[in-house]
Protein backbone atom coordinates (compact mmCIF):
# COMPACT_ATOMS: atom_id res chain seq x y z
CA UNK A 1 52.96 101.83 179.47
CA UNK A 2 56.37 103.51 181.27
CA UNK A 3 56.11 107.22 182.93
CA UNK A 4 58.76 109.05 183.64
CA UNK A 5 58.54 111.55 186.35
CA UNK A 6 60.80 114.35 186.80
CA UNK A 7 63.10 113.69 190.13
CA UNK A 8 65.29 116.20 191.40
CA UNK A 9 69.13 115.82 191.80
CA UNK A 10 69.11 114.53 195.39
CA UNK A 11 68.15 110.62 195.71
CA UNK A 12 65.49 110.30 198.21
CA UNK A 13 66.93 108.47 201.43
CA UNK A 14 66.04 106.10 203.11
CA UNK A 15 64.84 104.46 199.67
CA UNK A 16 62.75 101.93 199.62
CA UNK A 17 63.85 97.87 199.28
CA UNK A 18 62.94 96.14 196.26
CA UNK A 19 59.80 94.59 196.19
CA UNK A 20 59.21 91.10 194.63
CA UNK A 21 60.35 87.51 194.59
CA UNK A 22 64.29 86.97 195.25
CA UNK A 23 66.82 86.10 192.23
CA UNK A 24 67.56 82.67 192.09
CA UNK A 25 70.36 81.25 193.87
CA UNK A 26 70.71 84.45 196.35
CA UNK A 27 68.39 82.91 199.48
CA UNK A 28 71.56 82.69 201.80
CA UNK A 29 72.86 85.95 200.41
CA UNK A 30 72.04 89.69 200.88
CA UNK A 31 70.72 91.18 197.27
CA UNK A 32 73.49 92.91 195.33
CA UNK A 33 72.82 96.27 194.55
CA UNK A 34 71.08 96.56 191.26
CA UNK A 35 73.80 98.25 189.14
CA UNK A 36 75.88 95.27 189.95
CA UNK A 37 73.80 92.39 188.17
CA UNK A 38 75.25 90.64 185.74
CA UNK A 39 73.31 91.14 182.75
CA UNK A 40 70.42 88.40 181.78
CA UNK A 41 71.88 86.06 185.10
CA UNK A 42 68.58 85.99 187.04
CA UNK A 43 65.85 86.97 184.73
CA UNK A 44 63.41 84.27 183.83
CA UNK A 45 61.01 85.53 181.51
CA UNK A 46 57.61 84.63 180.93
CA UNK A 47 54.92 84.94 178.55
CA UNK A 48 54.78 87.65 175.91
CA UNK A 49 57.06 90.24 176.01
CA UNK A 50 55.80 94.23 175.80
CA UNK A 51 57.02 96.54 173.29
CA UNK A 52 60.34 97.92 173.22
CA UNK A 53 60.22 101.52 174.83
CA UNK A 54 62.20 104.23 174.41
CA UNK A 55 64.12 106.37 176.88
CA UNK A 56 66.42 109.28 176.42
CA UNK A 57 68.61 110.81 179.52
CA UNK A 58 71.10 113.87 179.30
CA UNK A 59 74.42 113.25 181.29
CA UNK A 60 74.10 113.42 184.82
CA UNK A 61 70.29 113.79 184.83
CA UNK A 62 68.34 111.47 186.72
CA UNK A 63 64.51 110.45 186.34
CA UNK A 64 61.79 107.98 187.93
CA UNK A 65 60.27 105.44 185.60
CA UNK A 66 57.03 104.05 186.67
CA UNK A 67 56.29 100.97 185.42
CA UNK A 68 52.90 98.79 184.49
CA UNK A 69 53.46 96.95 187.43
CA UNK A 70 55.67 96.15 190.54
CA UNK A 71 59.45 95.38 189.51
CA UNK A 72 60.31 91.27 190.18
CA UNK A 73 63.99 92.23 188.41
CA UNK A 74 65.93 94.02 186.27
CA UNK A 75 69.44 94.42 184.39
CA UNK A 76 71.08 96.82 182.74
CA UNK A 77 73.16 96.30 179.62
CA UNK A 78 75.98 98.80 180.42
CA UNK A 79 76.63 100.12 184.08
CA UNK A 80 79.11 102.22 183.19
CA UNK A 81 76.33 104.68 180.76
CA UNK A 82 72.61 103.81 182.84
CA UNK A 83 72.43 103.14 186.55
CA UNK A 84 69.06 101.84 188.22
CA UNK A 85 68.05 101.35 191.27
CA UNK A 86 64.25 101.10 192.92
CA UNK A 87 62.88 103.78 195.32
CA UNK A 88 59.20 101.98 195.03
CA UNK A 89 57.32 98.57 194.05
CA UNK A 90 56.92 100.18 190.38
CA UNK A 91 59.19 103.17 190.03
CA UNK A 92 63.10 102.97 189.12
CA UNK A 93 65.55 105.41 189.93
CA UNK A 94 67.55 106.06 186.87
CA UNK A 95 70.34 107.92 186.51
CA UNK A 96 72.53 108.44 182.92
CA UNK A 97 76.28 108.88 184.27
CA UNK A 98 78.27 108.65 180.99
CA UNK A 99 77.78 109.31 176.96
CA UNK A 100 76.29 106.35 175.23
CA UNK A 101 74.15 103.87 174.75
CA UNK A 102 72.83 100.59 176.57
CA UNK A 103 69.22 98.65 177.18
CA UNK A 104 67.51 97.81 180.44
CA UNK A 105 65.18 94.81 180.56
CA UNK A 106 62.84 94.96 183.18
CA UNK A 107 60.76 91.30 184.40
CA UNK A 108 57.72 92.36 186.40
CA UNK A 109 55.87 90.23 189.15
CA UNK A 110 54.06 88.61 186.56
CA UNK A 111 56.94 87.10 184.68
CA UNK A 112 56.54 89.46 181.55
CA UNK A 113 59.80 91.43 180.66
CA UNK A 114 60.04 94.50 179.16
CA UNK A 115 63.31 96.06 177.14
CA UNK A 116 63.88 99.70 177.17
CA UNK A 117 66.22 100.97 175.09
CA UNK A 118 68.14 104.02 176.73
CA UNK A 119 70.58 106.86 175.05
CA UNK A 120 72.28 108.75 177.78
CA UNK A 121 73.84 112.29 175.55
CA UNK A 122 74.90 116.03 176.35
CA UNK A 123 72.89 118.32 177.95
CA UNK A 124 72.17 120.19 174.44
CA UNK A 125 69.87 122.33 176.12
CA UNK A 126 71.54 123.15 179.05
CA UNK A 127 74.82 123.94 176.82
CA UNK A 128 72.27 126.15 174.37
CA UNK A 129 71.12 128.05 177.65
CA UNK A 130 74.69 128.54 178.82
CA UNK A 131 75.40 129.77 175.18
CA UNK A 132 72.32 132.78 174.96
CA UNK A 133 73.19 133.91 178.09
CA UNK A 134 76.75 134.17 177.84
CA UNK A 135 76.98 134.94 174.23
CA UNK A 136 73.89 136.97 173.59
CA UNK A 137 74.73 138.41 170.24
CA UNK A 138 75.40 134.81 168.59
CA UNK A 139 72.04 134.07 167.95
CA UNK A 140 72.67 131.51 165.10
CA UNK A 141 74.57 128.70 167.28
CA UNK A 142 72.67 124.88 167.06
CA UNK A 143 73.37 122.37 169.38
CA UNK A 144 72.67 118.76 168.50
CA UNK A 145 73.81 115.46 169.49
CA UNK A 146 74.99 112.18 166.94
CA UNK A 147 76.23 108.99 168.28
CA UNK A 148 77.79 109.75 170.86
CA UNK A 149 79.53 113.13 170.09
CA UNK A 150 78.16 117.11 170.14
CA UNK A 151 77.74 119.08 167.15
CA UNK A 152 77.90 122.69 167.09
CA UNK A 153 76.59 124.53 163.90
CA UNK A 154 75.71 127.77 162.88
CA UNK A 155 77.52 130.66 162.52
CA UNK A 156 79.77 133.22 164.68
CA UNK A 157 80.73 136.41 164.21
CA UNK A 158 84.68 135.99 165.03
CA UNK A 159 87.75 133.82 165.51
CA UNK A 160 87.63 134.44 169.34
CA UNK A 161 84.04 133.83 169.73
CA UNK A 162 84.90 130.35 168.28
CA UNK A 163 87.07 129.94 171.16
CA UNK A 164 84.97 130.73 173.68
CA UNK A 165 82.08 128.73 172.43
CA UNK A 166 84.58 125.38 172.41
CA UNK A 167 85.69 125.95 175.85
CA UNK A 168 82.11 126.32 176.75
CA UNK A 169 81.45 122.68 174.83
CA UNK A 170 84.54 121.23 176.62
CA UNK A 171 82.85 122.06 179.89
CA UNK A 172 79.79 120.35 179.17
CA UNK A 173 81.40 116.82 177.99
CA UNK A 174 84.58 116.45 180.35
CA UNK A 175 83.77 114.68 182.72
CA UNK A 176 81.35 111.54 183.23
CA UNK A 177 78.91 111.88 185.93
CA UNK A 178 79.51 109.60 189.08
CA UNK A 179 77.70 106.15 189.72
CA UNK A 180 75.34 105.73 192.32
CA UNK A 181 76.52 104.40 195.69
CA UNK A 182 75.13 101.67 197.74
CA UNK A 183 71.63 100.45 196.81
CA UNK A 184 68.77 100.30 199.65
CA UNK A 185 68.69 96.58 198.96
CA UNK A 186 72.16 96.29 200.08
CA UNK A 187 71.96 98.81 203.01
CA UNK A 188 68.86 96.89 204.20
CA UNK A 189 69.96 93.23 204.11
CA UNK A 190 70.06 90.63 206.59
CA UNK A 191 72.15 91.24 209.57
CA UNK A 192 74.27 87.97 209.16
CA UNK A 193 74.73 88.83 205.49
CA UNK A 194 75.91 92.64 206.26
CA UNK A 195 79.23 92.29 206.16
CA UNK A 196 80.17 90.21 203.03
CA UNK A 197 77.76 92.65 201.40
CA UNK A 198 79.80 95.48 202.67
CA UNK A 199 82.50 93.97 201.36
CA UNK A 200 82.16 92.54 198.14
CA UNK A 201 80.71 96.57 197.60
CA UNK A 202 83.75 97.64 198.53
CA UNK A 203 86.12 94.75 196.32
CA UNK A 204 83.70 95.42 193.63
CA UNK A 205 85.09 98.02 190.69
CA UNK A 206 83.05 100.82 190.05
CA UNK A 207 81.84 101.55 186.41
CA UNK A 208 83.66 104.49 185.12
CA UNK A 209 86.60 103.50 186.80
CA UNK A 210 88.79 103.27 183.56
CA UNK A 211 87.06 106.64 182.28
CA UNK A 212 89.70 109.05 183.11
CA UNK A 213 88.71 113.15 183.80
CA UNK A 214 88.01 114.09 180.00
CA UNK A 215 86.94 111.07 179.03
CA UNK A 216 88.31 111.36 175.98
CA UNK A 217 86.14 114.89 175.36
CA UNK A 218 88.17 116.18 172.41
CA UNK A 219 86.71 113.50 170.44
CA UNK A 220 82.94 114.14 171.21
CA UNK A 221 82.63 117.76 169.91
CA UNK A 222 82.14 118.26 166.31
CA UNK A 223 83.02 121.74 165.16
CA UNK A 224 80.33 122.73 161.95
CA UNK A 225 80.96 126.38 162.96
CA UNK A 226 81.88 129.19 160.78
CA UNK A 227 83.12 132.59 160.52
CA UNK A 228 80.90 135.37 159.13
CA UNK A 229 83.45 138.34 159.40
CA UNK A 230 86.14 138.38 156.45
CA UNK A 231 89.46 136.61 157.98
CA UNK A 232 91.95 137.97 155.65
CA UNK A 233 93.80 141.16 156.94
CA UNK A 234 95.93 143.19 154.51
CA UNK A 235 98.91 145.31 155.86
CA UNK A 236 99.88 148.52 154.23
CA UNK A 237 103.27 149.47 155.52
CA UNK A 238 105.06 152.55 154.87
CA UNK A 239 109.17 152.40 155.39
CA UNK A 240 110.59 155.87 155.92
CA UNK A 241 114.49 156.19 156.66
CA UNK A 242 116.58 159.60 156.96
CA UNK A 243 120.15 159.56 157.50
CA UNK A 244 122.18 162.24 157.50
CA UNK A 245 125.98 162.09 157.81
CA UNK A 246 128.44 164.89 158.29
CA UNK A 247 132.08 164.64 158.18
CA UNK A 248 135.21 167.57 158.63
CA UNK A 249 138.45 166.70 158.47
CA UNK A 250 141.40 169.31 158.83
CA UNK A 251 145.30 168.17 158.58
CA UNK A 252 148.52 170.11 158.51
CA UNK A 253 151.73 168.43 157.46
CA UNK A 254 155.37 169.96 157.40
CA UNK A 255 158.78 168.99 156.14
CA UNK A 256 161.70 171.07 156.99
CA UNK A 257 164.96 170.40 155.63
CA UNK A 258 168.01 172.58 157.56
CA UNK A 259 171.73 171.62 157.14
CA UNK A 260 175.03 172.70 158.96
CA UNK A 261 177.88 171.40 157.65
CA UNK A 262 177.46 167.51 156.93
CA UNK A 263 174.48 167.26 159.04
CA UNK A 264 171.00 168.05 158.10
CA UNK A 265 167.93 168.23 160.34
CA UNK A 266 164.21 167.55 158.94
CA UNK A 267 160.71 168.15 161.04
CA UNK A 268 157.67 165.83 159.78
CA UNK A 269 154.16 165.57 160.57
CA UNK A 270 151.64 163.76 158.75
CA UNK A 271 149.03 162.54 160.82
CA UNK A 272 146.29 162.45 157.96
CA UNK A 273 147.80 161.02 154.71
CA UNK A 274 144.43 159.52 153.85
CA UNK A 275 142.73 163.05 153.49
CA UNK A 276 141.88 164.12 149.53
CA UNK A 277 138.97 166.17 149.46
CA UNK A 278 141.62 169.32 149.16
CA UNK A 279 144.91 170.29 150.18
CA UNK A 280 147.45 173.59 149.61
CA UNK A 281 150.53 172.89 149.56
CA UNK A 282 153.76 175.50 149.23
CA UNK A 283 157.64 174.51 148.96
CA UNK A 284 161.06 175.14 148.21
CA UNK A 285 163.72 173.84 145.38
CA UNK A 286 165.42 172.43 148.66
CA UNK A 287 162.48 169.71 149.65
CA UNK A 288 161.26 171.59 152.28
CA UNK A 289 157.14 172.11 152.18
CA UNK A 290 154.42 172.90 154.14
CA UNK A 291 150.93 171.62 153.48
CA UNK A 292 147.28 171.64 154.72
CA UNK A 293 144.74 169.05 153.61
CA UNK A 294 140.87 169.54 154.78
CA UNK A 295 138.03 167.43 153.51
CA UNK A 296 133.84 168.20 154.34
CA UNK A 297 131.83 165.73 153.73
CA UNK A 298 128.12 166.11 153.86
CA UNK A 299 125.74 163.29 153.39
CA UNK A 300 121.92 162.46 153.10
CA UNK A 301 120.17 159.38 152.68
CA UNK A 302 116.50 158.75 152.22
CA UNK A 303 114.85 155.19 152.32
CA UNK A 304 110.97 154.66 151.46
CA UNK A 305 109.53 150.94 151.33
CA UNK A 306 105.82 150.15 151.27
CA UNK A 307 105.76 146.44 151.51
CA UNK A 308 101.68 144.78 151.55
CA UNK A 309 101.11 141.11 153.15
CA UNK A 310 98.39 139.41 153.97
CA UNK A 311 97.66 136.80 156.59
CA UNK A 312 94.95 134.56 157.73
CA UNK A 313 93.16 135.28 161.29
CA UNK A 314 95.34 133.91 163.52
CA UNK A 315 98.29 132.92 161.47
CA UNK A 316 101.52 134.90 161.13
CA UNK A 317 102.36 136.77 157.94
CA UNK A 318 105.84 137.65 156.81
CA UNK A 319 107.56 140.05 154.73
CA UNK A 320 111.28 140.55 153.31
CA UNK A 321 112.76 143.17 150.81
CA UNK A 322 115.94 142.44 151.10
CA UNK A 323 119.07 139.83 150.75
CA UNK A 324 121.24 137.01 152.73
CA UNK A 325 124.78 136.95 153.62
CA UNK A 326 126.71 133.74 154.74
CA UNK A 327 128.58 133.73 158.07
CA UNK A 328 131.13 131.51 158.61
CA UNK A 329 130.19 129.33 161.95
CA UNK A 330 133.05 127.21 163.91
CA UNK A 331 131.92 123.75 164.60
CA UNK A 332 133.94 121.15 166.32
CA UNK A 333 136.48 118.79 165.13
CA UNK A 334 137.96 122.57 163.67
CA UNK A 335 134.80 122.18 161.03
CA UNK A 336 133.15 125.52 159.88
CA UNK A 337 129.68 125.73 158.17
CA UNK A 338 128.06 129.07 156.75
CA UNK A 339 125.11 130.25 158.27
CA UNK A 340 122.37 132.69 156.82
CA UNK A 341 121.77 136.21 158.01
CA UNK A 342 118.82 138.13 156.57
CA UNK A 343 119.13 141.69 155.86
CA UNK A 344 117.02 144.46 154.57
CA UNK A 345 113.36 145.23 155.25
CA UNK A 346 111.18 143.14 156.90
CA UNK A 347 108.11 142.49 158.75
CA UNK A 348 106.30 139.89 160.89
CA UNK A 349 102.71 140.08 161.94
CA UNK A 350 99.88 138.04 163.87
CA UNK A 351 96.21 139.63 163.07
CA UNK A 352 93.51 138.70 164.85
CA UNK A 353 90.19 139.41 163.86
CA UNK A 354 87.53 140.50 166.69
CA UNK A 355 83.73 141.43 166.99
CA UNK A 356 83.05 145.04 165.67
CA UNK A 357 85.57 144.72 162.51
CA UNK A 358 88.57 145.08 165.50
CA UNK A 359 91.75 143.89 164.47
CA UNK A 360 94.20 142.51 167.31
CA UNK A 361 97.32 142.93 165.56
CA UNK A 362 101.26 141.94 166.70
CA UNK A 363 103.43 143.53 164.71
CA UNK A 364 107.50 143.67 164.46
CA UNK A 365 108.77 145.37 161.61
CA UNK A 366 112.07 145.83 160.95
CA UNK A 367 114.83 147.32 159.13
CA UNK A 368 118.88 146.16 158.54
CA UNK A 369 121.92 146.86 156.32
CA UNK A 370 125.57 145.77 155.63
CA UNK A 371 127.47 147.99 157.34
CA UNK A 372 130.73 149.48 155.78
CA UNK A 373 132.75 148.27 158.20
CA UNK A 374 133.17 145.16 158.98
CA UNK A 375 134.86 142.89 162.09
CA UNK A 376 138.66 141.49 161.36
CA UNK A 377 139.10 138.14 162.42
CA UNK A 378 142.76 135.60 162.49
CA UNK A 379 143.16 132.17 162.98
CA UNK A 380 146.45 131.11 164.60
CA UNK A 381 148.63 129.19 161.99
CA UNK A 382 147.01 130.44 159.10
CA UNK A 383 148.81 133.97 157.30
CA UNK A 384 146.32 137.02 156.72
CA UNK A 385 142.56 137.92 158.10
CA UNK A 386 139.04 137.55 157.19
CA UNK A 387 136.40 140.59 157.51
CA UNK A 388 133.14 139.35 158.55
CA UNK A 389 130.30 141.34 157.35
CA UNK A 390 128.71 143.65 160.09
CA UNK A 391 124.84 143.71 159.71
CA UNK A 392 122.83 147.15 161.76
CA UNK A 393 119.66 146.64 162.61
CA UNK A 394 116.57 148.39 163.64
CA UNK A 395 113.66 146.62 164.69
CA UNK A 396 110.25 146.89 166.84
CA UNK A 397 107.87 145.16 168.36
CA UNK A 398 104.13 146.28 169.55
CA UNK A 399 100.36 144.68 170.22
CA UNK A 400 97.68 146.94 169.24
CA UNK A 401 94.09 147.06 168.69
CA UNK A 402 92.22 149.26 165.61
CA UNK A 403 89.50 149.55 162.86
CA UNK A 404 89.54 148.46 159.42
CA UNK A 405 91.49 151.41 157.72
CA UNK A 406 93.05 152.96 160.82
CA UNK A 407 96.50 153.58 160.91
CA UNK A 408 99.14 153.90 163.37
CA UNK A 409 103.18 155.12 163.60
CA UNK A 410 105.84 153.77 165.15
CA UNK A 411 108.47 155.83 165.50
CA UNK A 412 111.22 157.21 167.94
CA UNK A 413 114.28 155.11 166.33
CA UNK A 414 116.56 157.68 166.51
CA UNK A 415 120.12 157.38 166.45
CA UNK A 416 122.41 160.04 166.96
CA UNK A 417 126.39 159.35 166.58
CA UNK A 418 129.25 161.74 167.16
CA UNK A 419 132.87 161.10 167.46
CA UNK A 420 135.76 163.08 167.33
CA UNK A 421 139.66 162.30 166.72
CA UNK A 422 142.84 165.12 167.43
CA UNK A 423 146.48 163.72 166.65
CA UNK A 424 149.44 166.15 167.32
CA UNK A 425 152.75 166.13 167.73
CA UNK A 426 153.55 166.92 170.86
CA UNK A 427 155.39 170.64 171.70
CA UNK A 428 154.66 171.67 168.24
CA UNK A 429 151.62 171.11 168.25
CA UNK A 430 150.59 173.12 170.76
CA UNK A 431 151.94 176.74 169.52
CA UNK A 432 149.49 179.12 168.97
CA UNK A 433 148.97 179.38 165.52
CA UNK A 434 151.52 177.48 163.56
CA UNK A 435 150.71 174.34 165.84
CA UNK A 436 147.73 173.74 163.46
CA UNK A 437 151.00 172.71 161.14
CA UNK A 438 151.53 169.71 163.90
CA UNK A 439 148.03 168.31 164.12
CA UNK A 440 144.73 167.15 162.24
CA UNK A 441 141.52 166.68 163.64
CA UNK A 442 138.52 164.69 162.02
CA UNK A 443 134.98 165.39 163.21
CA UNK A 444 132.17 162.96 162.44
CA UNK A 445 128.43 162.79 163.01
CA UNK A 446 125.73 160.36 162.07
CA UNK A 447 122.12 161.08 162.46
CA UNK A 448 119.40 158.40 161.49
CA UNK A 449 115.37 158.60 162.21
CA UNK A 450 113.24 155.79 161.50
CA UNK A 451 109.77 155.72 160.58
CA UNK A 452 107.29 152.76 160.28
CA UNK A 453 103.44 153.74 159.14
CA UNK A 454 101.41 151.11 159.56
CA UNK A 455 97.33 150.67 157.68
CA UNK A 456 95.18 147.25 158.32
CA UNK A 457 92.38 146.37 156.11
CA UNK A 458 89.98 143.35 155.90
CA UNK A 459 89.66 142.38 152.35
CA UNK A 460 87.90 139.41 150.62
CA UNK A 461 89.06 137.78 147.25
CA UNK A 462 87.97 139.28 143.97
CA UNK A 463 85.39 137.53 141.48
CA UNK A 464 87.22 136.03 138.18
CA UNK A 465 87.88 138.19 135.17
CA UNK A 466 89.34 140.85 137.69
CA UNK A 467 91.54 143.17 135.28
CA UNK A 468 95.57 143.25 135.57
CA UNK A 469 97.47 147.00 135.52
CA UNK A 470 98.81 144.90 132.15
CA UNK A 471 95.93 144.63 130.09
CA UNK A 472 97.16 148.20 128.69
CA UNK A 473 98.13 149.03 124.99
CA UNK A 474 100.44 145.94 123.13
CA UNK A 475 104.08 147.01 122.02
CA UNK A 476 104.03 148.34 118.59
CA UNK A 477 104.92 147.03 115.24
CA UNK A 478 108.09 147.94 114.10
CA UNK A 479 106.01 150.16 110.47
CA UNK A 480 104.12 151.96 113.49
CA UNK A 481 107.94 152.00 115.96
CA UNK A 482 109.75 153.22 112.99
CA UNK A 483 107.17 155.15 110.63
CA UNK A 484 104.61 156.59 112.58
CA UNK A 485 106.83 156.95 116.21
CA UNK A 486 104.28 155.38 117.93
CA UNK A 487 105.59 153.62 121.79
CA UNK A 488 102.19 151.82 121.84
CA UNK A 489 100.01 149.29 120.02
CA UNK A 490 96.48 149.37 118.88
CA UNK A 491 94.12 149.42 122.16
CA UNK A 492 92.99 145.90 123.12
CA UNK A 493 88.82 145.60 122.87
CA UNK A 494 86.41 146.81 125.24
CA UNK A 495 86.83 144.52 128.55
CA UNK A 496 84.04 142.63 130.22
CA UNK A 497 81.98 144.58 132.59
CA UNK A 498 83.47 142.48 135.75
CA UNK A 499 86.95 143.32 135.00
CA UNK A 500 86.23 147.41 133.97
CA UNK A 501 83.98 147.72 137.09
CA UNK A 502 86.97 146.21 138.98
CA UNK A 503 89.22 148.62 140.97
CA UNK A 504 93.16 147.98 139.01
CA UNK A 505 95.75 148.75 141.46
CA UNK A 506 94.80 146.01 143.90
CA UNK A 507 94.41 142.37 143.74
CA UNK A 508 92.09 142.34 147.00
CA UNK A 509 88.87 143.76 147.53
CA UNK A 510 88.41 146.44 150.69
CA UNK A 511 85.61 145.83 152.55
């Protein structure tokens, strides 16, 4: 019958030698350290062999196995998952230093072997322990082991408690534990024999010498985890856009005719010719005239958009109201390709869904538009221009955390233009008075605010036979259009009780 007696991490030093008749062919040598053996090389077997026994070792764990009787040999089936080694007459050392699985056959003094078949896995319950006390409100997490790789079931509450519990899994399967040193049958050899032993121990490659840190862990973790908390997050955003423009424009023009004899002398000024909101004009049967023009222009401009998207945990969402212009793009060898430029409303977000119904949200919203003017380019050798479209933008960018249902603003986008032109002719135009005959003056200002209202919301699909804001009233026959001036048909029949009980101006559920 094999015990197993629980050993703590330390090996005992100085261990004791190996007790029992030498392997064959090794009476001039020292004994090679019992991780070493080559499997089945010295083992002579007699009589019946015992029952297969059993033997399971978490990584890095070590434990004594006392046997029936005192050890004669041994040999393990894979070094590089089991070491062995004796510390007394009937006890072995073991030690599981990598993932796997391997035997160990074990010849007593007797002759009799024994095979004991040995899984080394994870340290489920030292991973399960790291995972209540770290993680005490994810109570429904399982830890098990097949083949050679971890399974984690069960059920978290969040996307970043997923996280947390792989990292926690990586650190328990990264890296193999190391192989035993030295043996005490090669520290206590003969002295003649000491220094071959020494240093065929040190030619000798150790086990886990091709295992490299990792291990190849990404492999050994199976992920049967899921999300309890609803993943989808629905944006409600609310696009609000003033502008206000304001625009004066004042111009007086002259022409003066005045002759003496064969000469005549004219004064001009027209610094404005492209006014036409309003003018008065006076003049004489000679050509002479005098003329003011003044135009006020006052502009307002209001924008609302209220775009919904919906993204996965974790994944980005996107959102455009708008169009695409193409951009002429030089390329060498004098080619030129058109590129696309978006324009209009948009937004891109990242949700992230945390314990407590938080949402971790990045959001950039923004807003652009063709301007009216545009930017005059010429090529050299080619007649005429080209006016590339100019495209204004307002955008921002923010990370936030909030509730299911909260909102928040972001505003301060404000832009404020004002510009101002004066032409005059020069003397003339500045007299008192009649020098507003010489001169016009434009006045310009621009005012824009922009708004963004932002409302998250965790939804779930709706059930089938969810009613559409169509299932209204049919079009009418043309006896009921024409006789009976009726815009609607006959009402369809009573709907099922799913799609009346359903909410109709949504195709997600709120939680």
């Amino acid at each position: 019958m094999l015990k197993r007696t629980a050993l703590a991490p330390a090996v005992p030093a100085p261990l004791a030698p190996a007790v029992g008749a030498p392997m064959a062919g090794s009476a001039a040598a020292a004994p090679k350290p019992a991780q070493r053996t080559a499997p089945n090389a010295a083992l002579h077997c007699g009589g019946q062999a015992a029952a297969p026994g059993k033997l399971a070792l978490p990584i890095g764990k070590s434990t004594l196995l006392r046997l029936p009787e005192a050890v004669s040999n041994r040999s393990v089936g894979n070094p590089a998952v089991l070491q062995a080694m004796l510390v007394a007459p009937d006890t072995l050392y073991v030690l599981g230093t990598d993932v796997g699985s391997t035997n160990m056959i074990v010849q007593g003094r007797s002759g009799v072997c024994s095979v004991i078949e040995v899984t080394v896995g994870v340290d489920t319950a030292g991973l399960q322990a790291a995972l209540a006390e770290l993680l005490p409100a994810e109570r429904n997490i399982r830890v098990s082991v097949a083949a050679d790789a971890l399974v984690l079931s069960g059920e978290v509450e969040d996307a970043p408690t997923l996280a947390r519990v792989m990292e926690l899994a990586q650190a328990y399967v990264r890296r193999p534990a190391q192989p035993l040193a030295a043996t005490a049958e090669g520290a206590q050899s003969e002295p003649s024999a000491a220094p071959s032993a020494a240093s065929s121990a040190r030619a000798a490659p150790q086990p886990t010498a091709g295992v490299t840190e990792g291990g190849g862990a990404q492999g050994r973790i199976v992920n049967l985890l899921s999300v309890s908390a609803p993943q989808q997050v629905m944006l409600e955003v609310k696009v609000a856009e003033v502008s206000k423009t304001l625009l004066d424009k004042l111009e007086g023009s002259a022409l003066l005719h005045r002759g003496v004899g064969s000469w005549t002398a004219s004064v001009l000024s027209n610094f404005l010719s492209g006014t036409t909101g309003g003018g008065l004009m006076l003049g004489k049967p000679d050509g002479s005239r005098l003329r003011v023009d003044g135009e006020r222009h006052d502009a307002l401009v209001r924008i609302l958009a209220e775009p919904t998207v919906m993204a996965i945990s974790g994944q980005e969402g996107s959102f455009l109201a708008g169009g695409k212009v193409l951009i002429p793009v030089g390329q060498d060898n004098n080619r030129v390709t058109l590129q696309e430029k978006e324009f209009g409303v948009g937004l891109r977000f990242t949700p992230t869904v945390l314990s407590g119904g938080r949402i971790h949200l990045k959001v950039a919203p923004e807003v652009s538009e063709l301007s009216r003017e545009g930017v005059g380019i010429s090529a050299a050798g080619l007649g005429g221009s080209s006016v590339l479209p100019l495209i204004t933008t307002r955008r921002a960018a923010t990370t936030l955390q909030l509730f299911d249902g909260q909102s928040f603003a972001i505003g301060g986008l404000i832009r404020h233009t004002q510009s101002g032109n004066l032409q005059a002719m020069p003397v003339l135009g500045e007299v008192p008075v009649l020098g507003a005959l010489f001169r016009s003056t434009d006045f310009q200002q621009d005012r824009t605010e922009l708004l963004f209202v932002v409302t998250a919301h965790l939804v779930k699909p709706l059930p089938p036979g969810y009613g559409l804001p169509t299932d209204g009233p049919p079009a009418p026959g043309r006896s009921s259009l024409m006789l009976n001036g009726r815009l609607e048909g006959a009402a369809p029949p009573a709907a099922s009780p799913n799609a009346s009980s359903a909410p109709r101006d949504s195709g997600f559920q709120l939680k």
